[in-house]
C-alpha atoms as a PDB file:
ATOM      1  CA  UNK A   1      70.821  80.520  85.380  1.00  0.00           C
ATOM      2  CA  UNK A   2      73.487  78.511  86.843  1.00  0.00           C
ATOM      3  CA  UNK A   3      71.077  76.415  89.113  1.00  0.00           C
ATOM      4  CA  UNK A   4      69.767  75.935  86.014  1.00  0.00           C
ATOM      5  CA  UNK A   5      72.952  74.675  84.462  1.00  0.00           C
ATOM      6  CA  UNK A   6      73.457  72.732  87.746  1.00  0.00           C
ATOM      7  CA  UNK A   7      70.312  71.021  87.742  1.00  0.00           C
ATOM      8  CA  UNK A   8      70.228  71.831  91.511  1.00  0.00           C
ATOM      9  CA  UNK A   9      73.003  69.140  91.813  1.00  0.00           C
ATOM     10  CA  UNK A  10      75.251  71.987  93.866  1.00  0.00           C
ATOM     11  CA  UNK A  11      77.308  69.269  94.956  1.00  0.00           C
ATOM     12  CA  UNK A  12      78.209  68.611  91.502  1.00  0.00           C
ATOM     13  CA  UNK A  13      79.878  72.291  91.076  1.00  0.00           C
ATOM     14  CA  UNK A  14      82.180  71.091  93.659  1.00  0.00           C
ATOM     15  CA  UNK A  15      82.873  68.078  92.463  1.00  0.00           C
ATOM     16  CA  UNK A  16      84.051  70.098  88.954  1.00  0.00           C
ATOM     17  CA  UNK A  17      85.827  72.485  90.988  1.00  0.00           C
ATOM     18  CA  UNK A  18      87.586  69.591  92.694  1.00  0.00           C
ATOM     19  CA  UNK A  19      88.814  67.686  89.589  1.00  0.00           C
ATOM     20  CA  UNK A  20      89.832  71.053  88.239  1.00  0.00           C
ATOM     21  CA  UNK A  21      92.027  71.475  91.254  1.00  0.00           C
ATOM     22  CA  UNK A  22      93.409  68.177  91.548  1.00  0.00           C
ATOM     23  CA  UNK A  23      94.368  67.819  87.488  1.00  0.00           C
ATOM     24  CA  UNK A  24      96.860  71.120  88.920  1.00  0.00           C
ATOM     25  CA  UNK A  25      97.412  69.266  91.761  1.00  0.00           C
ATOM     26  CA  UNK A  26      97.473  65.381  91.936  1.00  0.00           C
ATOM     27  CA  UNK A  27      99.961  66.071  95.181  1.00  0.00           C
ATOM     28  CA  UNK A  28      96.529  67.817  96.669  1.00  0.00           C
ATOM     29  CA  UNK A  29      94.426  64.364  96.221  1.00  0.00           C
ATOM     30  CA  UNK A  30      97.255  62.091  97.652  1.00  0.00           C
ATOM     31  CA  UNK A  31      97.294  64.124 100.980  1.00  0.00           C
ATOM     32  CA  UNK A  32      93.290  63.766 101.061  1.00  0.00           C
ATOM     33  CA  UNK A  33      93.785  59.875 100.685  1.00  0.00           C
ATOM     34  CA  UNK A  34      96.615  59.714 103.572  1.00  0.00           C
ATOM     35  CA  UNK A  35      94.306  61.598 105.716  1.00  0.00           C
ATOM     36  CA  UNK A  36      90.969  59.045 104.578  1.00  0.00           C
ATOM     37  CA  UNK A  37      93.512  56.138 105.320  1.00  0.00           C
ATOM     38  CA  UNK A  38      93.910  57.195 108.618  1.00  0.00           C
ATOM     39  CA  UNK A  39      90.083  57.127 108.809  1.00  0.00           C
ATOM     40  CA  UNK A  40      89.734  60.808 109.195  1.00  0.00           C
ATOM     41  CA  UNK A  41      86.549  62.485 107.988  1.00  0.00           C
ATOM     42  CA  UNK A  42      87.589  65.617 105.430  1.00  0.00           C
ATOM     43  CA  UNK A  43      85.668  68.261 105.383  1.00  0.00           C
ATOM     44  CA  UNK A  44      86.450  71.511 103.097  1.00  0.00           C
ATOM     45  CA  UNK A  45      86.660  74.511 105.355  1.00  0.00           C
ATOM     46  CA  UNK A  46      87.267  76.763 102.323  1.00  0.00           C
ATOM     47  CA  UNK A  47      87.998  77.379  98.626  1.00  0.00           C
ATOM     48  CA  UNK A  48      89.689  80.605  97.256  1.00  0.00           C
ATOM     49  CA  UNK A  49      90.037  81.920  93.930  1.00  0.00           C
ATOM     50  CA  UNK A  50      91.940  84.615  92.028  1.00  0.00           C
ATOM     51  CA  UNK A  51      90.397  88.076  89.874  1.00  0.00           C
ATOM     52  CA  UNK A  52      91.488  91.048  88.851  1.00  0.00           C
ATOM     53  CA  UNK A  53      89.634  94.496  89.603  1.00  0.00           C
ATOM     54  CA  UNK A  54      87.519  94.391  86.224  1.00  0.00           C
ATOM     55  CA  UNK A  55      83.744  94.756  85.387  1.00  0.00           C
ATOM     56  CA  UNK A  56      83.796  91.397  83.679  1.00  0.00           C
ATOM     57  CA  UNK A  57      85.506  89.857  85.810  1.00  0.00           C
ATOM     58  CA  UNK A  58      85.272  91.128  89.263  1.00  0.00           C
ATOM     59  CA  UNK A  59      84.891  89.049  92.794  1.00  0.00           C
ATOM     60  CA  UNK A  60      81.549  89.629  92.425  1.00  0.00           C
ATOM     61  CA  UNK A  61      81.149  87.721  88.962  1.00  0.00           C
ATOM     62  CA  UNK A  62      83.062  84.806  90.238  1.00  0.00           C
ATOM     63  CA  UNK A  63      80.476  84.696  93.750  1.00  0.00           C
ATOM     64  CA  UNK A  64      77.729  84.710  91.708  1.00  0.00           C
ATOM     65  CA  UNK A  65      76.780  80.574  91.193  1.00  0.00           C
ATOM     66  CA  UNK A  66      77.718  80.747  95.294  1.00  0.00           C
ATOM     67  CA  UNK A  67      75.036  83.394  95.682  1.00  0.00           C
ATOM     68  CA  UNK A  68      72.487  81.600  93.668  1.00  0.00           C
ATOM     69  CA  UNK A  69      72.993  78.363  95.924  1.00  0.00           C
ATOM     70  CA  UNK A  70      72.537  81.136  99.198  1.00  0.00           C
ATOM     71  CA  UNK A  71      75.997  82.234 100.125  1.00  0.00           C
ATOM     72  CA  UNK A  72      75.871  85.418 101.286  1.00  0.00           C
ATOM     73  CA  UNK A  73      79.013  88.006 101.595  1.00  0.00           C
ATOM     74  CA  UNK A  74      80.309  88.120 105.313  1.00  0.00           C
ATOM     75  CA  UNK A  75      84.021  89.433 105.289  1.00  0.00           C
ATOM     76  CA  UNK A  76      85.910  92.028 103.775  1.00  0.00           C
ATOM     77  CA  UNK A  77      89.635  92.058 103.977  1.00  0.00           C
ATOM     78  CA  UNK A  78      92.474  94.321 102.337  1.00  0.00           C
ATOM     79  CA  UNK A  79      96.408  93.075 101.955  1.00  0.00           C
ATOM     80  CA  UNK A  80      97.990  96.535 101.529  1.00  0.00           C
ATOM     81  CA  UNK A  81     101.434  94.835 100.219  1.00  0.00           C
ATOM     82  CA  UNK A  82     100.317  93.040  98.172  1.00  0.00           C
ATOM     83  CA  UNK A  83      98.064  95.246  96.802  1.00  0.00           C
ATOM     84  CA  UNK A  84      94.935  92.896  97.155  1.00  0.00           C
ATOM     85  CA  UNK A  85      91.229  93.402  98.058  1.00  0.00           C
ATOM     86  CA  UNK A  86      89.101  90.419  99.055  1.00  0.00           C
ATOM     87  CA  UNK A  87      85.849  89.393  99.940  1.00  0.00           C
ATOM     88  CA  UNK A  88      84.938  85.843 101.785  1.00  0.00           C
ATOM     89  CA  UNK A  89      80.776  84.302 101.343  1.00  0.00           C
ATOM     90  CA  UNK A  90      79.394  81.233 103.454  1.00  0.00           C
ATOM     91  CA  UNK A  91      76.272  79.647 104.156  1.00  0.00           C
ATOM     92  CA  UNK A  92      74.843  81.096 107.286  1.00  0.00           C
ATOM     93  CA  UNK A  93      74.698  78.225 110.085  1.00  0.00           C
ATOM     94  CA  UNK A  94      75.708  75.379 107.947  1.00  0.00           C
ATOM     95  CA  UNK A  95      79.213  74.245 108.936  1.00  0.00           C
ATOM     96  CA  UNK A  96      79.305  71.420 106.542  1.00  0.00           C
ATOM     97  CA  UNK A  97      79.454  73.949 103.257  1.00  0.00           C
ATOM     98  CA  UNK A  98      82.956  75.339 102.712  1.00  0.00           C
ATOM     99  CA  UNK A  99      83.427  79.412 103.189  1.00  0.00           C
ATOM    100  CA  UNK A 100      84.303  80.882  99.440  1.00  0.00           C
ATOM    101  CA  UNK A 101      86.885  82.934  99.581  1.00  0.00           C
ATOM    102  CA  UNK A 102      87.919  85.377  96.803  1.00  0.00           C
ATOM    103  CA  UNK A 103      90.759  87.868  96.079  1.00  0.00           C
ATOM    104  CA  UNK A 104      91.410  90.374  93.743  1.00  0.00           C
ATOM    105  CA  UNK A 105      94.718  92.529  92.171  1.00  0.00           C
ATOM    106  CA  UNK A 106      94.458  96.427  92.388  1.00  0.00           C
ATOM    107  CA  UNK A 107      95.665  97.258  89.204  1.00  0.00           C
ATOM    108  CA  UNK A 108      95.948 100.829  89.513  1.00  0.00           C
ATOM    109  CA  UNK A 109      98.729 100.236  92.086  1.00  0.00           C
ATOM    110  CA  UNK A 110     101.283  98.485  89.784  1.00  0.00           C
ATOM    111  CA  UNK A 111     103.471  99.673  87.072  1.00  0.00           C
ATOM    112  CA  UNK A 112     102.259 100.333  83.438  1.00  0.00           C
ATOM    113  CA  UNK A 113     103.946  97.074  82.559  1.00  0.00           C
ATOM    114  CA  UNK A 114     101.756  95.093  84.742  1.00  0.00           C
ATOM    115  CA  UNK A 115      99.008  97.119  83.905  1.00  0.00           C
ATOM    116  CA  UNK A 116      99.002  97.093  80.237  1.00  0.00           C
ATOM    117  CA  UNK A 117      99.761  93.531  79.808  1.00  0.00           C
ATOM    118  CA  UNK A 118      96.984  92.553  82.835  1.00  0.00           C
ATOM    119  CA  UNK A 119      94.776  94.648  80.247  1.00  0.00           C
ATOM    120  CA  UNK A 120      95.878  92.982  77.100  1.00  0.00           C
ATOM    121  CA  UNK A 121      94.567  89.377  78.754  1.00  0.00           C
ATOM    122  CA  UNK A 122      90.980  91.177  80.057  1.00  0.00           C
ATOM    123  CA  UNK A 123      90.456  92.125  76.722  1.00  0.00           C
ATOM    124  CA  UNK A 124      90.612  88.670  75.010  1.00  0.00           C
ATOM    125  CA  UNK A 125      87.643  87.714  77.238  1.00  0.00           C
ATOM    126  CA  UNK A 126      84.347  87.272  75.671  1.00  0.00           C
ATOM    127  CA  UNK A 127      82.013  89.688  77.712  1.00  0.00           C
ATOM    128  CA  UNK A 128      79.269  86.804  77.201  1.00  0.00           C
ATOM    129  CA  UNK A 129      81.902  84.631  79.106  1.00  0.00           C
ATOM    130  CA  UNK A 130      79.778  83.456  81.778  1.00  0.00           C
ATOM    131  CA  UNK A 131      76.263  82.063  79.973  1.00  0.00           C
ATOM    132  CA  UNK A 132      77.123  78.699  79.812  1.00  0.00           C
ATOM    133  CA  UNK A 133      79.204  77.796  82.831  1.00  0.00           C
ATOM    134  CA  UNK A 134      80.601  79.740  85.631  1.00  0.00           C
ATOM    135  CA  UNK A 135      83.513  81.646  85.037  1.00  0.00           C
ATOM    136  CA  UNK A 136      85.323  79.706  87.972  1.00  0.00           C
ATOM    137  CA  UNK A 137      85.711  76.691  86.008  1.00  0.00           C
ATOM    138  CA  UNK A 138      87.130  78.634  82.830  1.00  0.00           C
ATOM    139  CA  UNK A 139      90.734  78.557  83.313  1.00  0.00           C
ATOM    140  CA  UNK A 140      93.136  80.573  81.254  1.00  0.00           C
ATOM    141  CA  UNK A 141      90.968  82.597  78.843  1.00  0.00           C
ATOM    142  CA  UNK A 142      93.684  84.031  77.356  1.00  0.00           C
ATOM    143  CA  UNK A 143      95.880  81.397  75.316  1.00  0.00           C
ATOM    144  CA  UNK A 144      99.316  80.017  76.045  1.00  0.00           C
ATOM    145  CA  UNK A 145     101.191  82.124  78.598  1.00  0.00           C
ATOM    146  CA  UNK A 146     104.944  83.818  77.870  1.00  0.00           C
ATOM    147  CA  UNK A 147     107.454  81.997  80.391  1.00  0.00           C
ATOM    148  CA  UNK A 148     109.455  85.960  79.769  1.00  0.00           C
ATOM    149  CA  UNK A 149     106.179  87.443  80.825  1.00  0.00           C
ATOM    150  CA  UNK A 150     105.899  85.182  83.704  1.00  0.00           C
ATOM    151  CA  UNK A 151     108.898  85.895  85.258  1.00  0.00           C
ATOM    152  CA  UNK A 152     108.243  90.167  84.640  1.00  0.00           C
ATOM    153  CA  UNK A 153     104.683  89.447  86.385  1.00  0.00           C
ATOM    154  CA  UNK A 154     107.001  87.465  88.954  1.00  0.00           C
ATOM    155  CA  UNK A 155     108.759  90.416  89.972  1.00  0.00           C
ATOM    156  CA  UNK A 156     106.163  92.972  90.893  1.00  0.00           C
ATOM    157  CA  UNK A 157     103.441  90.205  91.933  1.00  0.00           C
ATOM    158  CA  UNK A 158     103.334  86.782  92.385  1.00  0.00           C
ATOM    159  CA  UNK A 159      99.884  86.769  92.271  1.00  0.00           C
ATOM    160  CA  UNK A 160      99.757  88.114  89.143  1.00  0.00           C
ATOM    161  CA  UNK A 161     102.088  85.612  87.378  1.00  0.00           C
ATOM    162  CA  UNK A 162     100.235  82.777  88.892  1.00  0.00           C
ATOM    163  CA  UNK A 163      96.943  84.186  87.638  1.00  0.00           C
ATOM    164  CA  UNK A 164      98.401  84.889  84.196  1.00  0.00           C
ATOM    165  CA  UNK A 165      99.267  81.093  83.890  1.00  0.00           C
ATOM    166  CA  UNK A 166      96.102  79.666  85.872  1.00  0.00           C
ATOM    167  CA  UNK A 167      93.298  81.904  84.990  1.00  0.00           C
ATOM    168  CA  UNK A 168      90.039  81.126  86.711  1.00  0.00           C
ATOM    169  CA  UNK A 169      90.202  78.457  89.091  1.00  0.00           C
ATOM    170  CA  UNK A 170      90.586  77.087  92.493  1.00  0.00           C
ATOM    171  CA  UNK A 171      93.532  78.702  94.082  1.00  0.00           C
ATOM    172  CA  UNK A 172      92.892  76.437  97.148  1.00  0.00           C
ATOM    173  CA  UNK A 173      90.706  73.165  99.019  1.00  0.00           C
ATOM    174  CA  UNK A 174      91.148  73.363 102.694  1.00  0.00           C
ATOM    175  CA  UNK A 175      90.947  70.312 105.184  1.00  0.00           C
ATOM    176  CA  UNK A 176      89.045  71.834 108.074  1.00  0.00           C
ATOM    177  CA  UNK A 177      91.062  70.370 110.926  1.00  0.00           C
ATOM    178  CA  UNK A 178      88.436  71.048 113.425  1.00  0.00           C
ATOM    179  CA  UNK A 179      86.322  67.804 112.254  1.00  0.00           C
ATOM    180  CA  UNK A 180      89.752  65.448 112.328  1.00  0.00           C
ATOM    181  CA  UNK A 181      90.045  62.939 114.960  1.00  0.00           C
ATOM    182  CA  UNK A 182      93.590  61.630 114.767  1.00  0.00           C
ATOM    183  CA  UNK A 183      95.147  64.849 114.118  1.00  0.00           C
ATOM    184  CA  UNK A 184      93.410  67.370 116.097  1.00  0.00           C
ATOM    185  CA  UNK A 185      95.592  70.272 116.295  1.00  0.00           C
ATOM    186  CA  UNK A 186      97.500  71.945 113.442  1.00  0.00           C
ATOM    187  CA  UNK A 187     101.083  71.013 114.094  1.00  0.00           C
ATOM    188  CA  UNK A 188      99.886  67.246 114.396  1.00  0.00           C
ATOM    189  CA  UNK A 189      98.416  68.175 110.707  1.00  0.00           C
ATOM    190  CA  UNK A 190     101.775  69.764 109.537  1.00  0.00           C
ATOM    191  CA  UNK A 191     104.405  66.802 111.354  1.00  0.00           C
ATOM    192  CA  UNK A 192     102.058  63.989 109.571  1.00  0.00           C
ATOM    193  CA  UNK A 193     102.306  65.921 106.071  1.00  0.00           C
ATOM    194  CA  UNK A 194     105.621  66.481 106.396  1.00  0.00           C
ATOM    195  CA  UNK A 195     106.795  62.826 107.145  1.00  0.00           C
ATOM    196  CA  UNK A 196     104.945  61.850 104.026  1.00  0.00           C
ATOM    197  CA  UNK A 197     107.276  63.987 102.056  1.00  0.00           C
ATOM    198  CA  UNK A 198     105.305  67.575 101.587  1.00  0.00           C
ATOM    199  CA  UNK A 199     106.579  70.644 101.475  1.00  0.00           C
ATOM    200  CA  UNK A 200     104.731  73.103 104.422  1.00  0.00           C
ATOM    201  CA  UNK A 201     105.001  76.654 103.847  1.00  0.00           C
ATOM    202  CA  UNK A 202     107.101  78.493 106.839  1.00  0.00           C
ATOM    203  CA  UNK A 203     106.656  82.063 105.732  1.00  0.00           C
ATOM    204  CA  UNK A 204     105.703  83.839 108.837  1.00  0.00           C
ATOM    205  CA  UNK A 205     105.571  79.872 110.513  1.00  0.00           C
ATOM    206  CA  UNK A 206     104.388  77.031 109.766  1.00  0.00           C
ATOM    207  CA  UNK A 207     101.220  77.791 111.648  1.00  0.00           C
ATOM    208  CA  UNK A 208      99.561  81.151 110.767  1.00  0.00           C
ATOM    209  CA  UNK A 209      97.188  82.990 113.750  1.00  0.00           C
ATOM    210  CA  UNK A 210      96.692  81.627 116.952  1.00  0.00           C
ATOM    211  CA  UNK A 211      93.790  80.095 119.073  1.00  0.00           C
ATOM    212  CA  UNK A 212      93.513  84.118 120.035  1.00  0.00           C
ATOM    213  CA  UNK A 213      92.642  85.141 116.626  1.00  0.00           C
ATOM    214  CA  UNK A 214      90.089  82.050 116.591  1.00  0.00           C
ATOM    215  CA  UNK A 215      91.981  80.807 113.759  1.00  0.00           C
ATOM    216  CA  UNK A 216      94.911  78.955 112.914  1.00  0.00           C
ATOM    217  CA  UNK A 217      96.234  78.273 109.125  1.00  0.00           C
ATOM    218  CA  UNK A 218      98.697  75.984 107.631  1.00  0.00           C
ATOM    219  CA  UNK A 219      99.680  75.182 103.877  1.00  0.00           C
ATOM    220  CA  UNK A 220     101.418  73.292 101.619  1.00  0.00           C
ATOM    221  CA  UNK A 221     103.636  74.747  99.383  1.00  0.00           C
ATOM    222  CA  UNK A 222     102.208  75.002  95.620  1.00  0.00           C
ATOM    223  CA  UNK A 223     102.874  71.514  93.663  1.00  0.00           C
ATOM    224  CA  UNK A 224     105.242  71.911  91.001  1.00  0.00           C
ATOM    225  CA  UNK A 225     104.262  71.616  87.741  1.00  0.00           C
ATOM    226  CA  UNK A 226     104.995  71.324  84.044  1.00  0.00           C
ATOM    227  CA  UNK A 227     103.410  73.537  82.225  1.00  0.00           C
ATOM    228  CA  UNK A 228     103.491  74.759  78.391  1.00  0.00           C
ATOM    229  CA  UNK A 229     104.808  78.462  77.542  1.00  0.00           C
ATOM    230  CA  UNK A 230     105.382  79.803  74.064  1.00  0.00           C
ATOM    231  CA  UNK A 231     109.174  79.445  74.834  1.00  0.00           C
ATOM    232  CA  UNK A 232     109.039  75.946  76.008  1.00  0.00           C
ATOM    233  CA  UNK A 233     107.878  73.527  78.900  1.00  0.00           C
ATOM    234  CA  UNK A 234     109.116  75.132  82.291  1.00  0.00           C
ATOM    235  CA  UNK A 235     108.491  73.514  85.990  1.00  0.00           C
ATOM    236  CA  UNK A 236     106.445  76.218  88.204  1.00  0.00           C
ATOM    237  CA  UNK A 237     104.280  76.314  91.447  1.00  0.00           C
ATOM    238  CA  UNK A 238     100.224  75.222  90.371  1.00  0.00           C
ATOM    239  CA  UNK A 239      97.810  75.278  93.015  1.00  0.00           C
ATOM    240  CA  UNK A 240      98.524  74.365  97.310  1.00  0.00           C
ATOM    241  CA  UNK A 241      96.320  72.089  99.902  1.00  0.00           C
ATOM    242  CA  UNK A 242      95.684  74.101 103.276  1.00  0.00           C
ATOM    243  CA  UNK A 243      94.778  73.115 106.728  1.00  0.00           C
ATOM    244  CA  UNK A 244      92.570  74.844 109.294  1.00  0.00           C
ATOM    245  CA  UNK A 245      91.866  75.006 112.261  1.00  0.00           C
ATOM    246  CA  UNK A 246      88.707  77.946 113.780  1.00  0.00           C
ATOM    247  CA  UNK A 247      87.656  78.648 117.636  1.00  0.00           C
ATOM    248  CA  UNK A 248      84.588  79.655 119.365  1.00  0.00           C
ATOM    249  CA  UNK A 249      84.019  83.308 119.587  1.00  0.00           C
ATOM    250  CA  UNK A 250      82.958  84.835 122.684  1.00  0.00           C
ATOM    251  CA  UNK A 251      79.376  84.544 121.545  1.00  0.00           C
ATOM    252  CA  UNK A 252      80.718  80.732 121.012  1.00  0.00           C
ATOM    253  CA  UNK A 253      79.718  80.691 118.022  1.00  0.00           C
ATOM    254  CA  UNK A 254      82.321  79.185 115.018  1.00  0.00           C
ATOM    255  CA  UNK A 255      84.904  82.223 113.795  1.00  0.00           C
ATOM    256  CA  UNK A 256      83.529  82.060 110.279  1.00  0.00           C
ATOM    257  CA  UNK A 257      86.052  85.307 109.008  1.00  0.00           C
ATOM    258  CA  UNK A 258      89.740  85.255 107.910  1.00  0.00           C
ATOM    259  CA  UNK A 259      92.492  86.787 109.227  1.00  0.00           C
ATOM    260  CA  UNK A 260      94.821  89.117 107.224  1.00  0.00           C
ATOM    261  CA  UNK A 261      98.066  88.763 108.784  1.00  0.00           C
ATOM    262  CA  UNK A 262      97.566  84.841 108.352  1.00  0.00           C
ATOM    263  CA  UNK A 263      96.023  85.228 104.953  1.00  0.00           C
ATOM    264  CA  UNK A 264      99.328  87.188 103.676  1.00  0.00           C
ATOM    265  CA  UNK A 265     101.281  84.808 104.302  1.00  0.00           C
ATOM    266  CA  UNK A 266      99.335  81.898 103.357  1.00  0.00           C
ATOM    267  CA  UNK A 267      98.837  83.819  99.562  1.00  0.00           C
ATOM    268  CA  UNK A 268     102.578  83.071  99.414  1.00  0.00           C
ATOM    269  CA  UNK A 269     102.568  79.491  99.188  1.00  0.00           C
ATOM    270  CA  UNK A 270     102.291  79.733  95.391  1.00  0.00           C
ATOM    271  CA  UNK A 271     105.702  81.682  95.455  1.00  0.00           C
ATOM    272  CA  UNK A 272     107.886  80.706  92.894  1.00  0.00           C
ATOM    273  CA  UNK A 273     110.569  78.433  94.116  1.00  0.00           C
ATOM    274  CA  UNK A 274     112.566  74.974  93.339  1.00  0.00           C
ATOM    275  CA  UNK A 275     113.198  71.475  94.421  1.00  0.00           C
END
């Protein structure tokens, strides 16, 4: 039903899931245009997005409009830290459609405070959620978040707080570096970003992975943005840009996959932290 609801326009899903992402993140679309002012090509290596371990709304709910355009589920990865289970679908052979890349909290691991108020939120969601639109371009389902709650989320998971705020929607775009011209490798990526005034996150290095791990990984750190809690209007990280950069397998093909070590790191970039 949601080719249906696309009218088989698939690009125009993107295109929603874009303006979504860029209304979080107007710092996002201003990195886009430096790179189109240089005359660069962008092309969206991947987009991510955040769940919890529920029926209603499991990774497997939020692939489903991907599945119905022929994504098909290639990689399955586990963050044992942070407690997170994750799944990555592409179109097989077509370079030009961006991997989808999805993630997921184990709730069972955290405390009863996480738990119950994780809980609380699932429950406010209409189990007929999904018949008109995908659930990806829903949001927060749950009403105006607690800035107090926020920062007890904060504490165990940043994930979690950042979900709690955000709800259902791109966690991530990703400039595929391997069709840029100008800026060919990922530290040219990261020095042109960062004279233009953006923030690159340096957890674990500013590059993540290596040309050995056929894949290399960069990000900005989340935008900062004002946002509405019950107890006022606080500043807080939204949604980041990432960059990268994937090498030819022995078969030399393309690495499609992700790699965790990079990916852990990366997840950090919507870290609470200040100016």
């Amino acid at each position: 039903h949601f080719v249906k609801w696309l009218n088989g326009n698939v690009m125009e899903l993107f295109d929603r899931l874009w303006e979504n992402y860029i209304s979080l993140n107007p710092e996002a679309k201003r990195i886009h245009d430096l790179f189109i002012e240089e005359g660069e090509k962008i092309v969206n290596d991947h987009i991510a997005f955040r769940t919890l371990d529920d029926p209603k709304i499991d990774i497997d709910i939020l692939a489903k409009p991907f599945i119905e355009m022929g994504y098909v589920p290639k990689g399955n990865y586990y963050f044992k830290d942070k407690k997170l289970i994750a799944k990555h679908y592409e179109i097989e052979g077509d370079e030009l459609s961006p991997r989808i890349f999805i993630s997921k909290l184990e709730l069972s691991k955290f405390s009863t405070f996480l738990q119950n108020t994780v809980i609380s939120l699932i429950e406010k969601i209409p189990s007929d959620i999904t018949n008109d639109e995908p659930l990806i371009l829903k949001g927060n389902l749950w009403g105006k978040p607690s800035y107090e709650t926020y920062n007890r989320l904060r504490q165990e998971s940043e994930y979690a707080a950042w979900l709690y705020v955000y709800g259902f929607c791109p966690n991530h775009f990703t400039i595929s570096v391997n069709f840029l011209k100008k800026f060919p490798e990922i530290v040219q990526v990261n020095e042109f970003v960062k004279s233009k005034g953006f923030l690159i996150n340096s957890s674990g290095g500013e590059i993540k992975g290596s040309p050995a791990d056929l894949l290399e990984q960069s990000s900005t750190m989340a935008s900062l943005q004002e946002i509405e809690f019950i107890e006022g209007r606080y500043i807080i990280p939204s949604t980041y840009y990432e960059f990268a950069k994937r090498y030819l397998d022995s078969n030399g093909h393309i690495y499609g996959g992700f790699v965790e070590k990079s990916a852990d790191k990366i997840f950090e970039s919507t870290d609470y932290y200040q100016k």
